[in-house]
PDB file of N, CA and C in Angstrom:
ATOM      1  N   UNK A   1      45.014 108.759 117.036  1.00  0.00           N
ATOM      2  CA  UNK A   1      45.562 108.416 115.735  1.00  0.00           C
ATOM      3  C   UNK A   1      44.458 108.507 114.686  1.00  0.00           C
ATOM      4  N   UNK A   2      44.668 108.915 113.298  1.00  0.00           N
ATOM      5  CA  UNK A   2      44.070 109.156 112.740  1.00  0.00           C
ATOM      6  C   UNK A   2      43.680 107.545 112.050  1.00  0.00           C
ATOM      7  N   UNK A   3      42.874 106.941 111.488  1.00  0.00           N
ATOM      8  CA  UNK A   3      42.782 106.058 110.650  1.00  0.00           C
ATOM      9  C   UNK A   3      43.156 106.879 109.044  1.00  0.00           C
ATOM     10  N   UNK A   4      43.668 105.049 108.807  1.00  0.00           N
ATOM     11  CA  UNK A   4      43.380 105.413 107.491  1.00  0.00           C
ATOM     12  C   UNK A   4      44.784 105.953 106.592  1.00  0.00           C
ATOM     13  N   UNK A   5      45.893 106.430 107.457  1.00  0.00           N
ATOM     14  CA  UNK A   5      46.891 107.331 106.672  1.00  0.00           C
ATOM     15  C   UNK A   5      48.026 106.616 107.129  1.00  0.00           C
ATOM     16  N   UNK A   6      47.829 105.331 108.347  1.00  0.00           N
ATOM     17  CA  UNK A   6      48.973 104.438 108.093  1.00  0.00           C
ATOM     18  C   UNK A   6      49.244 103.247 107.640  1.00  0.00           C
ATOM     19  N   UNK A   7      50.549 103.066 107.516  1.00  0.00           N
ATOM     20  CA  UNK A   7      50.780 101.816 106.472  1.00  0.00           C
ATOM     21  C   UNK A   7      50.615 100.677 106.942  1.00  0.00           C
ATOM     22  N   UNK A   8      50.167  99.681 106.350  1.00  0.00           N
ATOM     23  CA  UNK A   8      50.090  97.978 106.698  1.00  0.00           C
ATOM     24  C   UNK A   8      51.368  97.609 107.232  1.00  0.00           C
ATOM     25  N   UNK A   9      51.225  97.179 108.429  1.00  0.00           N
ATOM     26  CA  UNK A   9      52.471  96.088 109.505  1.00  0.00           C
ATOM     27  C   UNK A   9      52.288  95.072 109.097  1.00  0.00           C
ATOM     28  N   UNK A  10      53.035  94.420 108.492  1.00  0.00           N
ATOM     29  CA  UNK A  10      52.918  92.982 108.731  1.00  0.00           C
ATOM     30  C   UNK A  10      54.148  92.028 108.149  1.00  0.00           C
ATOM     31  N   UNK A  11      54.140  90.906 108.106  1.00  0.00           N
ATOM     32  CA  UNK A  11      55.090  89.942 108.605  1.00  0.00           C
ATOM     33  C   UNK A  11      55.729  90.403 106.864  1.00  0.00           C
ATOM     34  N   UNK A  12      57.219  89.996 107.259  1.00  0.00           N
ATOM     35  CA  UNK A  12      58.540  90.615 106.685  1.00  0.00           C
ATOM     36  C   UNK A  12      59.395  89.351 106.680  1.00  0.00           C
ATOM     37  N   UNK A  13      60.143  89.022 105.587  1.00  0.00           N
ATOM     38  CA  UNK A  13      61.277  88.209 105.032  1.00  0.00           C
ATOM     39  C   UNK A  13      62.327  89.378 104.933  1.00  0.00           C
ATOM     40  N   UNK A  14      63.808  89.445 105.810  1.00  0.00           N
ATOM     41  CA  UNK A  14      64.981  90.069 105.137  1.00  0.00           C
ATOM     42  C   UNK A  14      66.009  89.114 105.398  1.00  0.00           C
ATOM     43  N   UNK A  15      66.461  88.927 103.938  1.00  0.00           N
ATOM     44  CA  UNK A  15      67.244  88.144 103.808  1.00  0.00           C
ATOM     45  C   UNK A  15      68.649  88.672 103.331  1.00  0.00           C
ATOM     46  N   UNK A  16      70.051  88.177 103.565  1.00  0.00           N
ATOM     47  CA  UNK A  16      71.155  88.509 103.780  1.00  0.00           C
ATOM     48  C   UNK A  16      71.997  88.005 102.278  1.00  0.00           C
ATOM     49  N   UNK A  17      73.402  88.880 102.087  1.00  0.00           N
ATOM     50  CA  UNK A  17      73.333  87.577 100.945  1.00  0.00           C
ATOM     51  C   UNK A  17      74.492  86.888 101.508  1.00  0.00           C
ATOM     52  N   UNK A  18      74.607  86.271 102.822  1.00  0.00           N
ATOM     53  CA  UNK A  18      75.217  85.487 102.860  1.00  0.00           C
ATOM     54  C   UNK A  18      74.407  84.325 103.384  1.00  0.00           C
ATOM     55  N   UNK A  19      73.257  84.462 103.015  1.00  0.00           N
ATOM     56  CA  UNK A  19      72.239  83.026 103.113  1.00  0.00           C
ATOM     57  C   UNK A  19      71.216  83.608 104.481  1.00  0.00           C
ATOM     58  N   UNK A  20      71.681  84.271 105.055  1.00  0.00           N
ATOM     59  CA  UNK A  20      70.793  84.309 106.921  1.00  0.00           C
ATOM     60  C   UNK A  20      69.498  84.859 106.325  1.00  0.00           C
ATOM     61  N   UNK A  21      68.332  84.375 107.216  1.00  0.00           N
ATOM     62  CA  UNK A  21      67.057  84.965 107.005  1.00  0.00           C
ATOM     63  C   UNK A  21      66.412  85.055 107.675  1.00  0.00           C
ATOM     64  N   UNK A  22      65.790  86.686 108.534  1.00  0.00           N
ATOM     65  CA  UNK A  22      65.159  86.686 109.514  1.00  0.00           C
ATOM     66  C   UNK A  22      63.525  87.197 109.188  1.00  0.00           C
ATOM     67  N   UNK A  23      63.299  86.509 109.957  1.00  0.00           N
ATOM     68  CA  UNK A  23      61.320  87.072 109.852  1.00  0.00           C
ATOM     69  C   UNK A  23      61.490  87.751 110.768  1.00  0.00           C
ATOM     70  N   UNK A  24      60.209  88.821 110.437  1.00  0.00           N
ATOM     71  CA  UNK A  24      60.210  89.790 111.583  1.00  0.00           C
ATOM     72  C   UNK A  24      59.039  90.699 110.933  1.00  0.00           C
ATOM     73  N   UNK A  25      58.629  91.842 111.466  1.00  0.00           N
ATOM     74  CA  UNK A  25      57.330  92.954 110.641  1.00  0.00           C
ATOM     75  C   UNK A  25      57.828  93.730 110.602  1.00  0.00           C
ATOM     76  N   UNK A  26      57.252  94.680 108.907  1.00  0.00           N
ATOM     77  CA  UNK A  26      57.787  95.476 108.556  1.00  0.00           C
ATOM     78  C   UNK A  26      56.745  96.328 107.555  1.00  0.00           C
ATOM     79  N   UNK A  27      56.553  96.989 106.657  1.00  0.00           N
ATOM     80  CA  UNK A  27      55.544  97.653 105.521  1.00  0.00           C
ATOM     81  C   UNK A  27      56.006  96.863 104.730  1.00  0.00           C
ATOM     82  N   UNK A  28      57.270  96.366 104.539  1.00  0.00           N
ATOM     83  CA  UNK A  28      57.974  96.269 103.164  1.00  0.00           C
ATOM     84  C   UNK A  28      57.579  94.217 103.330  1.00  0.00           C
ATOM     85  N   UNK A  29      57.110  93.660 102.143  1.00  0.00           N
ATOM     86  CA  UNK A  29      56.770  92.236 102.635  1.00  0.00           C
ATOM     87  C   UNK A  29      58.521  91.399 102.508  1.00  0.00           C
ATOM     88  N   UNK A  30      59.001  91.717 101.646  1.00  0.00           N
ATOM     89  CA  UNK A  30      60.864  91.290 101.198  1.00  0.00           C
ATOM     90  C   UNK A  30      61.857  92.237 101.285  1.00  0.00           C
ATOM     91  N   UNK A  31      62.982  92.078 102.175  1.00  0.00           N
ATOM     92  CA  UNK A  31      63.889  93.328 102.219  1.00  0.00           C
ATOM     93  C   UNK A  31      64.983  91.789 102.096  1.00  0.00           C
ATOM     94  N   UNK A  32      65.990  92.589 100.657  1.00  0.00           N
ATOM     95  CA  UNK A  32      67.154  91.731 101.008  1.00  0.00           C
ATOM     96  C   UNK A  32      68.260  92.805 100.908  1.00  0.00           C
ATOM     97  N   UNK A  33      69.166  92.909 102.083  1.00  0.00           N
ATOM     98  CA  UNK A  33      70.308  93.318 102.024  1.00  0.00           C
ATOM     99  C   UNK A  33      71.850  92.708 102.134  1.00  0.00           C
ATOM    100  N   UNK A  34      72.885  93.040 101.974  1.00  0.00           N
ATOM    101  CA  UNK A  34      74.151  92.920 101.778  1.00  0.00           C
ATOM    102  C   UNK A  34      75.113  92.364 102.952  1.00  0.00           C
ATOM    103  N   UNK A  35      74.844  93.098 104.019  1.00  0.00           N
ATOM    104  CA  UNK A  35      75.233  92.961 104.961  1.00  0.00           C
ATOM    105  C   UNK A  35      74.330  92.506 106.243  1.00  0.00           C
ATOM    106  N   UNK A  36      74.481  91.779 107.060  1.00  0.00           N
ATOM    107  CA  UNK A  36      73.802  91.507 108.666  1.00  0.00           C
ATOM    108  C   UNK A  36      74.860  91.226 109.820  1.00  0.00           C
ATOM    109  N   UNK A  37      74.349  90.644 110.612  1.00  0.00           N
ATOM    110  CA  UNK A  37      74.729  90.570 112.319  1.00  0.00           C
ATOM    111  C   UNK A  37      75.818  89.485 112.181  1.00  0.00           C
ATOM    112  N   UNK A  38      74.990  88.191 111.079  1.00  0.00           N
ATOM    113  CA  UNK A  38      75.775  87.381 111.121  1.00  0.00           C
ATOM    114  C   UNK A  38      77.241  87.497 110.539  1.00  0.00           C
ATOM    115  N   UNK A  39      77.243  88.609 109.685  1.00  0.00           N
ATOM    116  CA  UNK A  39      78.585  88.464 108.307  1.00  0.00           C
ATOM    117  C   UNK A  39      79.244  89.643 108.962  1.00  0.00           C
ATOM    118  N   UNK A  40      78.654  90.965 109.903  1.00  0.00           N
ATOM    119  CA  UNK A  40      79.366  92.188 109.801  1.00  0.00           C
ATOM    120  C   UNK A  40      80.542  92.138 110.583  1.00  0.00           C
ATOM    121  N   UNK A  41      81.292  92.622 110.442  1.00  0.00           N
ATOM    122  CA  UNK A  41      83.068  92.401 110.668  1.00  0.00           C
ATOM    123  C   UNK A  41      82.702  93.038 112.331  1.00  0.00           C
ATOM    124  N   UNK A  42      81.883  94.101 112.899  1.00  0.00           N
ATOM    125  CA  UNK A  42      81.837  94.266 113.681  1.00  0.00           C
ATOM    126  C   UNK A  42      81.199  93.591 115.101  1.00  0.00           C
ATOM    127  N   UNK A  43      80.242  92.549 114.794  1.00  0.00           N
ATOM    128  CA  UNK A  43      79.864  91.280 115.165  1.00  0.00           C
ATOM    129  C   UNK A  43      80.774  90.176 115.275  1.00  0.00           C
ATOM    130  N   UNK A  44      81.139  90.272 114.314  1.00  0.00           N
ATOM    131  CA  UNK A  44      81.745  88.489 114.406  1.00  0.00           C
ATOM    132  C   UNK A  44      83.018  89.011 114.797  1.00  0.00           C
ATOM    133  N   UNK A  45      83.936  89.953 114.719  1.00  0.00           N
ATOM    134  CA  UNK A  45      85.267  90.622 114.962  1.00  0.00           C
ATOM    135  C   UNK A  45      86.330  89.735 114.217  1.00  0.00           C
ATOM    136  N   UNK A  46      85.773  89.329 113.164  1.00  0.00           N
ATOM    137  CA  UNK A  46      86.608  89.005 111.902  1.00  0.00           C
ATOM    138  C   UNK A  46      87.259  90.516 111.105  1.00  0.00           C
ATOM    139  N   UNK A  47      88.135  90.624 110.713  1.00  0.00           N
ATOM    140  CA  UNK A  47      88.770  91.502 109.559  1.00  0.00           C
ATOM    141  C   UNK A  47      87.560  91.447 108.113  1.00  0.00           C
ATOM    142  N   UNK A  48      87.417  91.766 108.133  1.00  0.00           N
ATOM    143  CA  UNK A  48      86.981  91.912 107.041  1.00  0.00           C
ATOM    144  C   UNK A  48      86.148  92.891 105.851  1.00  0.00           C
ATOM    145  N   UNK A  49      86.921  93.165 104.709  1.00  0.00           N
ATOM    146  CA  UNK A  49      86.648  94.650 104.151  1.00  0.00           C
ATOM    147  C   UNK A  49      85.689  94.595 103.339  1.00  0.00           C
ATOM    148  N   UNK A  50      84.601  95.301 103.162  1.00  0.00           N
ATOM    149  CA  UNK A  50      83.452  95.481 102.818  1.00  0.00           C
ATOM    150  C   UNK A  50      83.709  96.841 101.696  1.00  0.00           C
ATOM    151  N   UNK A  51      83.753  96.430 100.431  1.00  0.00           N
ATOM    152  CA  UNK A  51      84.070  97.319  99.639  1.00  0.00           C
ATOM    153  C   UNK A  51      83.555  97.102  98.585  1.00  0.00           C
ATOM    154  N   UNK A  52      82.354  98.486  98.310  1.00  0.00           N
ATOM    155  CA  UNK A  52      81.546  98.403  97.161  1.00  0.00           C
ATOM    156  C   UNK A  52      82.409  98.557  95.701  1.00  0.00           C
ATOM    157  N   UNK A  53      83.527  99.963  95.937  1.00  0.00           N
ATOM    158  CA  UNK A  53      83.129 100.746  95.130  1.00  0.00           C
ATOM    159  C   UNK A  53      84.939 100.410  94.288  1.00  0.00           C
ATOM    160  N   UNK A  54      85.246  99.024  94.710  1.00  0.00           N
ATOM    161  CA  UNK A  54      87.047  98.728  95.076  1.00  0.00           C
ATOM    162  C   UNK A  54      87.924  99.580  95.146  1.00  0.00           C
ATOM    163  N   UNK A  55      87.897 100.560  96.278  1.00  0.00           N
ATOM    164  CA  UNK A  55      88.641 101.428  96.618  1.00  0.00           C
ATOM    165  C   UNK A  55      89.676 101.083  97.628  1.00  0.00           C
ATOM    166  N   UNK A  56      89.213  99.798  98.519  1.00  0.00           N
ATOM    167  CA  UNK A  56      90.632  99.076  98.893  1.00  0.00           C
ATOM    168  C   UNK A  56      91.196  98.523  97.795  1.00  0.00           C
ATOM    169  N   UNK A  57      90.392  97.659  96.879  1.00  0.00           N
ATOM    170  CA  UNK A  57      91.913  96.994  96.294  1.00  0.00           C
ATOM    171  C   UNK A  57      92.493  97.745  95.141  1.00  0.00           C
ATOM    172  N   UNK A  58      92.223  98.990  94.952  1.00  0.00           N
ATOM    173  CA  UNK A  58      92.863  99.927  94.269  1.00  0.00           C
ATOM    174  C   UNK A  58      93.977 100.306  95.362  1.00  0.00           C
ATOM    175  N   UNK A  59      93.634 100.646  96.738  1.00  0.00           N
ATOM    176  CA  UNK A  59      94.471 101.130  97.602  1.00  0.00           C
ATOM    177  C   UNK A  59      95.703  99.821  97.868  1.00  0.00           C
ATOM    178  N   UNK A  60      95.489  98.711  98.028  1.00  0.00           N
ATOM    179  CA  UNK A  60      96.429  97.204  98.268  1.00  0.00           C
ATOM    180  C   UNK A  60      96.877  97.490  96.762  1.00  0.00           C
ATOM    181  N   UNK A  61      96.430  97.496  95.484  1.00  0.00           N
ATOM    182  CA  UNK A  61      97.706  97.363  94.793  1.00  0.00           C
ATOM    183  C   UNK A  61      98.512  98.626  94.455  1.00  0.00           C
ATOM    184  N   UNK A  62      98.098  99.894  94.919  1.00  0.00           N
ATOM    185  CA  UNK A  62      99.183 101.152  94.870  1.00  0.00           C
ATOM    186  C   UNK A  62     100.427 100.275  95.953  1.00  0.00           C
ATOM    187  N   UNK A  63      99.802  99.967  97.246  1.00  0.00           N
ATOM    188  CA  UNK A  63     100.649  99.904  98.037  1.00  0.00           C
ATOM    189  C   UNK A  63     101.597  99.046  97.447  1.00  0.00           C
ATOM    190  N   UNK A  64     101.186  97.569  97.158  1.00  0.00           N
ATOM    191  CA  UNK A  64     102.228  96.637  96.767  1.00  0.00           C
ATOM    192  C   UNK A  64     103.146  97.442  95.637  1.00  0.00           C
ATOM    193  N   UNK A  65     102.877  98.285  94.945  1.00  0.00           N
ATOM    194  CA  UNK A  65     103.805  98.609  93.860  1.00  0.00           C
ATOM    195  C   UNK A  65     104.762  99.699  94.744  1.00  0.00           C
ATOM    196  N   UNK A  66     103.981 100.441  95.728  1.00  0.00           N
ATOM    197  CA  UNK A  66     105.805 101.046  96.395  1.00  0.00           C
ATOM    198  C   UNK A  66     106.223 100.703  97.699  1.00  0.00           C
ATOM    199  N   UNK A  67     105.940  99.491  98.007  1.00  0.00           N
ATOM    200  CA  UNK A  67     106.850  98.697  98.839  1.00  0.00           C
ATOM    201  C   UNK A  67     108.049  97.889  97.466  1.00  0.00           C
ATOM    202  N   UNK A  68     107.661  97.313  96.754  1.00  0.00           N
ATOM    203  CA  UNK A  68     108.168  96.987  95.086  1.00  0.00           C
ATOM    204  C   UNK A  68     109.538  97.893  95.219  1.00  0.00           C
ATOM    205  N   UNK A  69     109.090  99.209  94.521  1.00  0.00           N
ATOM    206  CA  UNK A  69     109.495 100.352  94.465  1.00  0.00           C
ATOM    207  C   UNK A  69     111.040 100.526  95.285  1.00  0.00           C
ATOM    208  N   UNK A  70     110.465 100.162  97.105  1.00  0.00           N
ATOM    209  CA  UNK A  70     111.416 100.701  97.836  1.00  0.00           C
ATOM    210  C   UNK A  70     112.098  99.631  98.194  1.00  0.00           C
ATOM    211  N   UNK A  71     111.763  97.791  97.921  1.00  0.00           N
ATOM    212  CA  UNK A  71     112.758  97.159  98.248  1.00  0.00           C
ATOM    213  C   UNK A  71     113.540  97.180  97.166  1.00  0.00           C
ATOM    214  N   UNK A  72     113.511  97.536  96.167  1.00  0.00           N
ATOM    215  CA  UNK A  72     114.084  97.579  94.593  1.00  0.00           C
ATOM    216  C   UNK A  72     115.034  98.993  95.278  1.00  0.00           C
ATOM    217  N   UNK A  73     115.187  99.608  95.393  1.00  0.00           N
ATOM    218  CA  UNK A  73     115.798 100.582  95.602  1.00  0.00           C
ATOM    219  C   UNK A  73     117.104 100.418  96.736  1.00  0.00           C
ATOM    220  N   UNK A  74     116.336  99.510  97.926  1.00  0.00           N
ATOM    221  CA  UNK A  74     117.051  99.216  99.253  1.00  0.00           C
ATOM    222  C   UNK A  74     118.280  98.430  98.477  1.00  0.00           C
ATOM    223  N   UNK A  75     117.576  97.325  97.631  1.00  0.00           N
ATOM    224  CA  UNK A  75     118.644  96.479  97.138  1.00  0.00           C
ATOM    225  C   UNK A  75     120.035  97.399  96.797  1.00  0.00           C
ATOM    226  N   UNK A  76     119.867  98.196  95.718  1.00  0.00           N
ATOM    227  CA  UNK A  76     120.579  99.059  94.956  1.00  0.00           C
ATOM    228  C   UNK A  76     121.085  99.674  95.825  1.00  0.00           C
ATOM    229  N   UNK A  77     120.813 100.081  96.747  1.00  0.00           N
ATOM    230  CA  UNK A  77     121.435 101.228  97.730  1.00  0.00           C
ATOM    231  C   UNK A  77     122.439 100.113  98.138  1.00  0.00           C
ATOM    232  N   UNK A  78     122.396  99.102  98.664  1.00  0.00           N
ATOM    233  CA  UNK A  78     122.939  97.986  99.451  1.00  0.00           C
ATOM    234  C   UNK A  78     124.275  97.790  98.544  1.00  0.00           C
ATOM    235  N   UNK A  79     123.475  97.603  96.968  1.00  0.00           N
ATOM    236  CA  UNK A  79     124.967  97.052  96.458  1.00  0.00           C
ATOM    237  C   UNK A  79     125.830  97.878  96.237  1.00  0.00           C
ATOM    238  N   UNK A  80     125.307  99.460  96.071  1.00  0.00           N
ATOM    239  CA  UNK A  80     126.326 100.467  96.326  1.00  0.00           C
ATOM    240  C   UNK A  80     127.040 100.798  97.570  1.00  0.00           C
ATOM    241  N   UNK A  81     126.625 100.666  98.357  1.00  0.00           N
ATOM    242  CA  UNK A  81     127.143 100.133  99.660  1.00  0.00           C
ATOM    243  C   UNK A  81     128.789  99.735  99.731  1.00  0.00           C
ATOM    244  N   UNK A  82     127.920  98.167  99.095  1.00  0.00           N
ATOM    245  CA  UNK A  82     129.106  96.896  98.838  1.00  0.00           C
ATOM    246  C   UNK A  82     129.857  97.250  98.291  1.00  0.00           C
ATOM    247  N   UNK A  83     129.945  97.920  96.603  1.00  0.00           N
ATOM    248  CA  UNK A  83     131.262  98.634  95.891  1.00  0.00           C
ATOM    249  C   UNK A  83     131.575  99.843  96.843  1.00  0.00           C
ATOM    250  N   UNK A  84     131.418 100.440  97.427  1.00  0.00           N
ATOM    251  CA  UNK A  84     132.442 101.693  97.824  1.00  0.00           C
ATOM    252  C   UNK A  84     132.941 101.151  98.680  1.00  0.00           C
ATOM    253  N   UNK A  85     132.915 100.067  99.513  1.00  0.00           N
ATOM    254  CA  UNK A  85     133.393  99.543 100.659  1.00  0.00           C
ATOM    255  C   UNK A  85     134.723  98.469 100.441  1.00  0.00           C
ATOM    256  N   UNK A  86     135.135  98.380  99.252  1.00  0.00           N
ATOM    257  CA  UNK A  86     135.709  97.186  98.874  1.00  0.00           C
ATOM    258  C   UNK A  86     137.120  97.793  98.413  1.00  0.00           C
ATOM    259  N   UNK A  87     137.748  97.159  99.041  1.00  0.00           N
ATOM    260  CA  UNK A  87     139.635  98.199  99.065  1.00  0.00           C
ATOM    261  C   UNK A  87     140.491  98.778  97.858  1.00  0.00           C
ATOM    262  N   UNK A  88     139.557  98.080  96.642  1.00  0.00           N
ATOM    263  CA  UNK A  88     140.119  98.682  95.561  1.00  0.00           C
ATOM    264  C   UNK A  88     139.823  99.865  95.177  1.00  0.00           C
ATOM    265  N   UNK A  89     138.681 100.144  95.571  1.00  0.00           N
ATOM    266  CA  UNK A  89     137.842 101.304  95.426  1.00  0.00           C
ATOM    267  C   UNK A  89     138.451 102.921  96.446  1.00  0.00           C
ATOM    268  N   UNK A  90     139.002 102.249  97.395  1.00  0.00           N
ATOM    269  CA  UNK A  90     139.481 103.132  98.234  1.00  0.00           C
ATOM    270  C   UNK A  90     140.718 103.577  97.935  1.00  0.00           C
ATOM    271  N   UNK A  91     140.900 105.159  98.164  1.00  0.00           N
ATOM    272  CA  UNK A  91     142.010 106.093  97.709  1.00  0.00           C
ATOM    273  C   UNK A  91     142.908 106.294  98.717  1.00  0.00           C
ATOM    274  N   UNK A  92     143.970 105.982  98.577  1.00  0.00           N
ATOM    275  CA  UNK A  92     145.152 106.033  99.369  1.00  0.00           C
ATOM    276  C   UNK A  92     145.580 107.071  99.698  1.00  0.00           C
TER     277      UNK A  92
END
């Protein structure tokens, strides 16, 4: 190994932002990131959506507006239903 052209090891704070904080060595003396072991949905096997950029809850409220959409429609279909079915309506 050459001296001289590598970087300083040494003791490291990364901290989480859901409070967790592990020591450990690193170049970098503070690393805080977003996500860890303790919070990641794939660890703990909680649900849970991790969304920077809110592209789920753009996606949850398209959805809620055409489920909306199609029980609003079901209704209507239903009550047309109900009038053609009703004996006055029917042709002798």
């Amino acid at each position: 190994m050459k001296k001289g052209i590598h970087p300083q090891y040494k003791d490291s704070t990364i901290t989480c932002a859901c409070g967790e904080v592990i020591h450990t060595r690193s170049t970098k003396p503070n690393v805080k990131v977003d996500i860890c072991s303790k919070c990641h949905p794939f660890f703990t096997g909680k649900q849970k959506l991790v969304d920077s950029a809110g592209v789920v809850d753009r996606f949850i409220r398209r959805y809620e507006k055409t489920q909306k959409k199609q029980s609003k429609k079901s209704e209507q279909d239903a009550a047309e239903d109900k009038k053609e079915k009703t004996p006055e309506n029917e042709v002798k």
